[in-house]
C-alpha atoms as a PDB file:
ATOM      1  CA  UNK A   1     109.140  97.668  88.051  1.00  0.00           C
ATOM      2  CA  UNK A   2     108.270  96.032  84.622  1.00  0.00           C
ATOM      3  CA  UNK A   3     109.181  99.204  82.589  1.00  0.00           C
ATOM      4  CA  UNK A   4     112.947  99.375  84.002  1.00  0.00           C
ATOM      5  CA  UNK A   5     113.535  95.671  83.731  1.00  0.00           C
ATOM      6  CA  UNK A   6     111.965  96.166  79.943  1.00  0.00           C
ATOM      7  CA  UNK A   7     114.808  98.834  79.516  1.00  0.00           C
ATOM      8  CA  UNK A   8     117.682  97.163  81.447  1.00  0.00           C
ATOM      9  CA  UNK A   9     117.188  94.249  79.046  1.00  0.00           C
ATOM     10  CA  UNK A  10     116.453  96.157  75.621  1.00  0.00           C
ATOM     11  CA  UNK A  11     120.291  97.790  76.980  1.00  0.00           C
ATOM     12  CA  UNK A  12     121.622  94.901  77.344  1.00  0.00           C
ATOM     13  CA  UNK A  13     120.350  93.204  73.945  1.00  0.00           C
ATOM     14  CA  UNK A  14     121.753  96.465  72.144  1.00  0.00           C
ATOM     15  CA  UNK A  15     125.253  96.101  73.591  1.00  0.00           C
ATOM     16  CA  UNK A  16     125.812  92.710  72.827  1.00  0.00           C
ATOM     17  CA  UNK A  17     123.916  93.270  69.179  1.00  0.00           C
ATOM     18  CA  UNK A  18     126.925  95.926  68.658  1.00  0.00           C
ATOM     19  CA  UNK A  19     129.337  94.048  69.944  1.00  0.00           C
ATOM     20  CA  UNK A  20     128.731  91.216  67.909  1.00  0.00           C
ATOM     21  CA  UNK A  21     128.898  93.505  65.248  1.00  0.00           C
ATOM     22  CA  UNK A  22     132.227  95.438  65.747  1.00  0.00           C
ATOM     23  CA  UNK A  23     133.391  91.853  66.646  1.00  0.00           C
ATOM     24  CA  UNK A  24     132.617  90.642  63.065  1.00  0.00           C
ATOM     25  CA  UNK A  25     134.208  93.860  61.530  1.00  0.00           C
ATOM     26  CA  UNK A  26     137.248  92.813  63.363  1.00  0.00           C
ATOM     27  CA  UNK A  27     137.575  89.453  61.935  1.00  0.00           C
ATOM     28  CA  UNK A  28     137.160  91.259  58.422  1.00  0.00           C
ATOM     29  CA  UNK A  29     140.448  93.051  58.687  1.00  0.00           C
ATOM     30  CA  UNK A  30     139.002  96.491  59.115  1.00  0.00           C
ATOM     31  CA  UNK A  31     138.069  97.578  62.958  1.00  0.00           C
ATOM     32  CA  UNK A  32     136.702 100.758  63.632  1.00  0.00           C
ATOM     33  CA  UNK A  33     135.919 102.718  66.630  1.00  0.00           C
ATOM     34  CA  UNK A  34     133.382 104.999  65.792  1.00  0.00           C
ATOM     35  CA  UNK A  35     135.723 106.821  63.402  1.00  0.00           C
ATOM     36  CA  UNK A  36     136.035 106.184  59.723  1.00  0.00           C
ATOM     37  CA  UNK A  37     139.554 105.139  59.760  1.00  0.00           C
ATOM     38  CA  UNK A  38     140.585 101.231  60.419  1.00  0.00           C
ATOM     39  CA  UNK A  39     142.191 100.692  64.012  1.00  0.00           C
ATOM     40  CA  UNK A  40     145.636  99.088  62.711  1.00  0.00           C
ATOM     41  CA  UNK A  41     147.413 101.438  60.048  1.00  0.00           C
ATOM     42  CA  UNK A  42     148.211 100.315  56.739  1.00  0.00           C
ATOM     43  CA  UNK A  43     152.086 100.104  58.255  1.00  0.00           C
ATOM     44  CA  UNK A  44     151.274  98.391  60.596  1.00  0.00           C
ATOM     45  CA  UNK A  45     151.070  94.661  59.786  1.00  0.00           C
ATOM     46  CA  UNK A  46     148.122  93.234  61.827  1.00  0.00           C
ATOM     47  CA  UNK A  47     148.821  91.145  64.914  1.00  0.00           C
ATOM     48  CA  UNK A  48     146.913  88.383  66.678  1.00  0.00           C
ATOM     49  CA  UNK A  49     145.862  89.641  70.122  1.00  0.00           C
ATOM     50  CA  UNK A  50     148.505  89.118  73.102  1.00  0.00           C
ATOM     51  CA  UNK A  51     146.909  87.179  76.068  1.00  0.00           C
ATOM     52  CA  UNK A  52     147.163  87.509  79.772  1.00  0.00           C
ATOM     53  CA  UNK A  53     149.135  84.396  79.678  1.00  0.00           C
ATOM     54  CA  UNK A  54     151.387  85.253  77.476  1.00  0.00           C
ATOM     55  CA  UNK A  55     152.371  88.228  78.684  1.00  0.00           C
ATOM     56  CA  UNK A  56     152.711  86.514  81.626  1.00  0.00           C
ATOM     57  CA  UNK A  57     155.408  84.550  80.731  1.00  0.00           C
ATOM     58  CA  UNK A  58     157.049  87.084  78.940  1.00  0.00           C
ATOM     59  CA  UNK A  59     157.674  89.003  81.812  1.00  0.00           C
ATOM     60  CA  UNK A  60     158.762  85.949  84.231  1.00  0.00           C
ATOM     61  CA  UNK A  61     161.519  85.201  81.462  1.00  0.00           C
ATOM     62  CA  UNK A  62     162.558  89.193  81.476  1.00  0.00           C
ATOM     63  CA  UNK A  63     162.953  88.777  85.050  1.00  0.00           C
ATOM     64  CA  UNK A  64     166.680  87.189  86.258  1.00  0.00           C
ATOM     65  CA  UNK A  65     166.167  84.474  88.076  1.00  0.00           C
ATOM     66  CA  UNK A  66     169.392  84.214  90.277  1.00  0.00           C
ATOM     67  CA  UNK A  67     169.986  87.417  91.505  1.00  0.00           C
ATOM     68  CA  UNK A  68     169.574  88.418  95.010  1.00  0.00           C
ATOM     69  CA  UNK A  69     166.881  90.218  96.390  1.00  0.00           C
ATOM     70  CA  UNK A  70     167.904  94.100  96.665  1.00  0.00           C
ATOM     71  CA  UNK A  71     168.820  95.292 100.189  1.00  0.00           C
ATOM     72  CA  UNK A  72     165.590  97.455 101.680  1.00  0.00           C
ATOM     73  CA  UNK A  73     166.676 100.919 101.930  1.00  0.00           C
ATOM     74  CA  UNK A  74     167.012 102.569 105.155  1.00  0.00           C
ATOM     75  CA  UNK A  75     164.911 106.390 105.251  1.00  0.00           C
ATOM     76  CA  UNK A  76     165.518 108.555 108.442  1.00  0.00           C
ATOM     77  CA  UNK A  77     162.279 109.087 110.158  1.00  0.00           C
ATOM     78  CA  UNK A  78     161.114 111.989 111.746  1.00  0.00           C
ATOM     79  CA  UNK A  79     158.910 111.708 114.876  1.00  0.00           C
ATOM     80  CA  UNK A  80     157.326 115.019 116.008  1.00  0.00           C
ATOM     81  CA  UNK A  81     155.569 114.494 119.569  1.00  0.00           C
ATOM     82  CA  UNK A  82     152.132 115.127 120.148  1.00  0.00           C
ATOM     83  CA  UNK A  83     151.035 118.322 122.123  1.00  0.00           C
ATOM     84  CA  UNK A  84     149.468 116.524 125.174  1.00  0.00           C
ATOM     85  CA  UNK A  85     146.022 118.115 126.009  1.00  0.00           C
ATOM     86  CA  UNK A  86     144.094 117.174 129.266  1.00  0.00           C
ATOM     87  CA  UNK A  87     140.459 117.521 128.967  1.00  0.00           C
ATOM     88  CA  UNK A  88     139.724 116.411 132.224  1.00  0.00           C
ATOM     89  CA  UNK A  89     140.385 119.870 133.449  1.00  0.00           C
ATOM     90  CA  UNK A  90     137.527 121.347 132.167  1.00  0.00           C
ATOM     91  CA  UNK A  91     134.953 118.735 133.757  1.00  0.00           C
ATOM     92  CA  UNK A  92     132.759 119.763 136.037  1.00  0.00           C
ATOM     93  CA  UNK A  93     132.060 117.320 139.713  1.00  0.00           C
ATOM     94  CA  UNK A  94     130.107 114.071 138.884  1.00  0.00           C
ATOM     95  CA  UNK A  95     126.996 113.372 140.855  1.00  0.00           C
ATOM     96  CA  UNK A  96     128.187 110.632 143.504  1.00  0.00           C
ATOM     97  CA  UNK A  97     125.951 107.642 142.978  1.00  0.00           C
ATOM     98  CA  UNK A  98     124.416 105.891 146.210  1.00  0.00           C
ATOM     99  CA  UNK A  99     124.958 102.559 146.017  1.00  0.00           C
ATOM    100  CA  UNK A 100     122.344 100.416 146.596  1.00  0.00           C
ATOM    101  CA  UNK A 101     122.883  96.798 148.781  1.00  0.00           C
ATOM    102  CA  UNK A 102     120.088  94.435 149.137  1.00  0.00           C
ATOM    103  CA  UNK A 103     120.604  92.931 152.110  1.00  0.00           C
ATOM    104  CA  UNK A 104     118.251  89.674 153.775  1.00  0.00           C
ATOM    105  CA  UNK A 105     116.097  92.055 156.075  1.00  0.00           C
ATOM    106  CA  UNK A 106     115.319  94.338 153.102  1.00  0.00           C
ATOM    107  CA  UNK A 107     114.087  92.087 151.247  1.00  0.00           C
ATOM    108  CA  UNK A 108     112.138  90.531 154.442  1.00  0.00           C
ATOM    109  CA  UNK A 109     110.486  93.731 154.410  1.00  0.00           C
ATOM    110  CA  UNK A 110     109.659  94.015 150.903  1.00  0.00           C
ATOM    111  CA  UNK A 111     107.946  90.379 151.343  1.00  0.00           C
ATOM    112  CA  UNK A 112     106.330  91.574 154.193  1.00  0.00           C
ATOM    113  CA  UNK A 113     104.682  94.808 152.468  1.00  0.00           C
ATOM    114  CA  UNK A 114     103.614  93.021 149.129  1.00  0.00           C
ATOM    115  CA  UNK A 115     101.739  90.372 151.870  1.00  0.00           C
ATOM    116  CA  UNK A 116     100.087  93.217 153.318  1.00  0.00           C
ATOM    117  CA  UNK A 117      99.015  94.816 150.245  1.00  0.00           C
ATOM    118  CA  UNK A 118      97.557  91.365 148.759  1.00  0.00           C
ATOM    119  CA  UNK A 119      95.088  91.046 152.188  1.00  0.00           C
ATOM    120  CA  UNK A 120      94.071  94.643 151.941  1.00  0.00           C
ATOM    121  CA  UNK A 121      93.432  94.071 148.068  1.00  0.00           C
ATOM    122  CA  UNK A 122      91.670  90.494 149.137  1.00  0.00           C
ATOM    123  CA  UNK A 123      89.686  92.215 151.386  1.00  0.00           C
ATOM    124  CA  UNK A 124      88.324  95.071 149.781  1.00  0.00           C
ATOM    125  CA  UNK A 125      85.222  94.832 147.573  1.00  0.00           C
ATOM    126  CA  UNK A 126      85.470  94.013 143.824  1.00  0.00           C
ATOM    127  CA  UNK A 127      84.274  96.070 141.065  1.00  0.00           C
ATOM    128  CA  UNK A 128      80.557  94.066 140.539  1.00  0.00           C
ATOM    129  CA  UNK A 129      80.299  94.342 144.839  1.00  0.00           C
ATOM    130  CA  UNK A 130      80.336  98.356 144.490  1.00  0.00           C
ATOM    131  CA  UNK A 131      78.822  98.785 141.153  1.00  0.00           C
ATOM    132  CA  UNK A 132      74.940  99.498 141.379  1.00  0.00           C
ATOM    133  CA  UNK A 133      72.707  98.945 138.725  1.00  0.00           C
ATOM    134  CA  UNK A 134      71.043 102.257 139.390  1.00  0.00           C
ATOM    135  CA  UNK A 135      74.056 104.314 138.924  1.00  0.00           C
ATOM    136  CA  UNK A 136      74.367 102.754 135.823  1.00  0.00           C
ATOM    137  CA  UNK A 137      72.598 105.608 132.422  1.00  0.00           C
ATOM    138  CA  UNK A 138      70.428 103.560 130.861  1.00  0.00           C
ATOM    139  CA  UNK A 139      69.582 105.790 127.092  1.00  0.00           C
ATOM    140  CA  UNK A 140      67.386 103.776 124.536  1.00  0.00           C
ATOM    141  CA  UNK A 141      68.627 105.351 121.132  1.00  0.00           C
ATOM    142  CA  UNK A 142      71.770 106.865 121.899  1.00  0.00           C
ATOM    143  CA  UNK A 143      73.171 105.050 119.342  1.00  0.00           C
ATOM    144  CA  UNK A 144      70.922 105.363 116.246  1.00  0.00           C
ATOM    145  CA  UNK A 145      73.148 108.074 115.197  1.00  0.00           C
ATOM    146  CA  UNK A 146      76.215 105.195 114.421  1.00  0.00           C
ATOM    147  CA  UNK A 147      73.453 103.253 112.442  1.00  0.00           C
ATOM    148  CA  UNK A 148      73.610 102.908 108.787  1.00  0.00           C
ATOM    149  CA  UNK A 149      70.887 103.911 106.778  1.00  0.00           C
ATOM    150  CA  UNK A 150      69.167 101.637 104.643  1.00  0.00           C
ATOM    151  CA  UNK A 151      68.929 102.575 101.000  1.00  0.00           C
ATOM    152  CA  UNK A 152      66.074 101.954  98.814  1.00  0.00           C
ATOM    153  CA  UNK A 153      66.972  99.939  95.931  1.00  0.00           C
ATOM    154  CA  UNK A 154      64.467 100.258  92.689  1.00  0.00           C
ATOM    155  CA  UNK A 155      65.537  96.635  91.589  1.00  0.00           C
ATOM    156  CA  UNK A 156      63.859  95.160  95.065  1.00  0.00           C
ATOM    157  CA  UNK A 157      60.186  96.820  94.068  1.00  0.00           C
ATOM    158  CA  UNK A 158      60.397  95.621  90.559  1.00  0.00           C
ATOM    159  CA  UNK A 159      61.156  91.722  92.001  1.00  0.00           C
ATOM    160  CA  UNK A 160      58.385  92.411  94.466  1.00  0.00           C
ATOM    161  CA  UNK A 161      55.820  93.429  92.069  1.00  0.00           C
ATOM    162  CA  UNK A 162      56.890  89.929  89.592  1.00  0.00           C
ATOM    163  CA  UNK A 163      56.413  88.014  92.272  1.00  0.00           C
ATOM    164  CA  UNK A 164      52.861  89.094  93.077  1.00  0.00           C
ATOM    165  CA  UNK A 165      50.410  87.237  91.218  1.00  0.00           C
ATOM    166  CA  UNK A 166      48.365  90.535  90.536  1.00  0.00           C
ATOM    167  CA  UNK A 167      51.087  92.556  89.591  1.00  0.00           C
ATOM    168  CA  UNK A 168      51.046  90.696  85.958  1.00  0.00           C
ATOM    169  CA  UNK A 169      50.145  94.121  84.834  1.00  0.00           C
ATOM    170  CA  UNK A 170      52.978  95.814  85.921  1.00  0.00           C
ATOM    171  CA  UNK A 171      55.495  92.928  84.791  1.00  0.00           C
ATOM    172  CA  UNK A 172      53.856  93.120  81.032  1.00  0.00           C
ATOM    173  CA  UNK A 173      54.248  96.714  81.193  1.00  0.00           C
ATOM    174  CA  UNK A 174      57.787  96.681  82.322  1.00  0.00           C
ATOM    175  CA  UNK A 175      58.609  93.561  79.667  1.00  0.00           C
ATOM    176  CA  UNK A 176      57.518  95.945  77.053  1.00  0.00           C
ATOM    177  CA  UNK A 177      60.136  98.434  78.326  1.00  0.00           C
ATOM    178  CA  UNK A 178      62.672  96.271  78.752  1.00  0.00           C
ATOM    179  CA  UNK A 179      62.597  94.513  75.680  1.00  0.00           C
ATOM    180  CA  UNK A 180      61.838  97.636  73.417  1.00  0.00           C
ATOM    181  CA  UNK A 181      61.241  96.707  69.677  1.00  0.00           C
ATOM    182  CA  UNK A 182      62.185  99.805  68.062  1.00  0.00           C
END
């Protein structure tokens, strides 16, 4: 994202360096436009630049200002009718749809079943009532194989050994390697 916005704005910084530029070579006298030959010819005597105002005004004053609007013209017009297609024909039967009316004793008997499902659920044993511990497969080390193994670390025998008031041998001799002279 950094390298396009780096070129966007290197683009940018060149346009506007080269317009400056062409800019200045205007104000000179002598414009060019990537050919070697100035913009204005010698016969031409050079002109300040016309602005959108001006022009403006120029063409308001070309324009009379009492005349009449002109009358709109009036063109025949042709109307050719649409073919008319029915695609209806082609359709086959619709399924009829049942409708459906809820009426009071329906939904009396909906009540009336949910009711009778919530006893029969209130009376039939829970999960922990039918589970028995013995059914239950009971496998010490089934799950070693998920376990990570430990890895052996040199570093953790070296502090050992340092800390061990007899291992002074070992910590002189690994010193010496450590902090090798030559």
């Amino acid at each position: 994202m950094d390298n396009i916005q780096f070129w966007i704005w290197l683009i940018i910084i060149v346009v506007s360096f080269l317009a400056r530029n062409r800019k200045k070579k205007q104000e000179e006298g002598t414009p060019t436009f990537g050919g070697d030959e100035p913009f204005n010819s010698p016969s031409q005597p050079t002109q300040k630049p016309v602005s959108f105002e001006d022009l403006l005004r120029e063409i308001q004053a070309s324009k009379p200002t009492s005349s009449p609007d002109p009358a709109p013209v009036k063109v025949p017009v042709t109307v050719k009718r649409a073919e008319y297609v029915d695609y209806d024909d082609d359709l086959e039967e619709e399924a009829v749809v049942e409708r459906v009316d809820y009426r009071k004793r329906d939904q009396d008997r909906t009540f009336e079943t949910y009711e009778k499902a919530k006893q029969a659920a209130f009376n039939r044993p829970s999960l922990e009532e039918t589970m028995k511990l013995e059914d239950t497969e009971v496998k010490f080390g089934q799950f070693k194989g998920y376990q990570q193994d430990s890895q052996v670390v040199p570093a953790l025998a070296y502090v050992k050994d340092l800390q061990d008031p007899e291992g002074f041998k070992k910590a002189f001799i690994l010193s010496e390697i450590l902090n090798r002279k030559f």
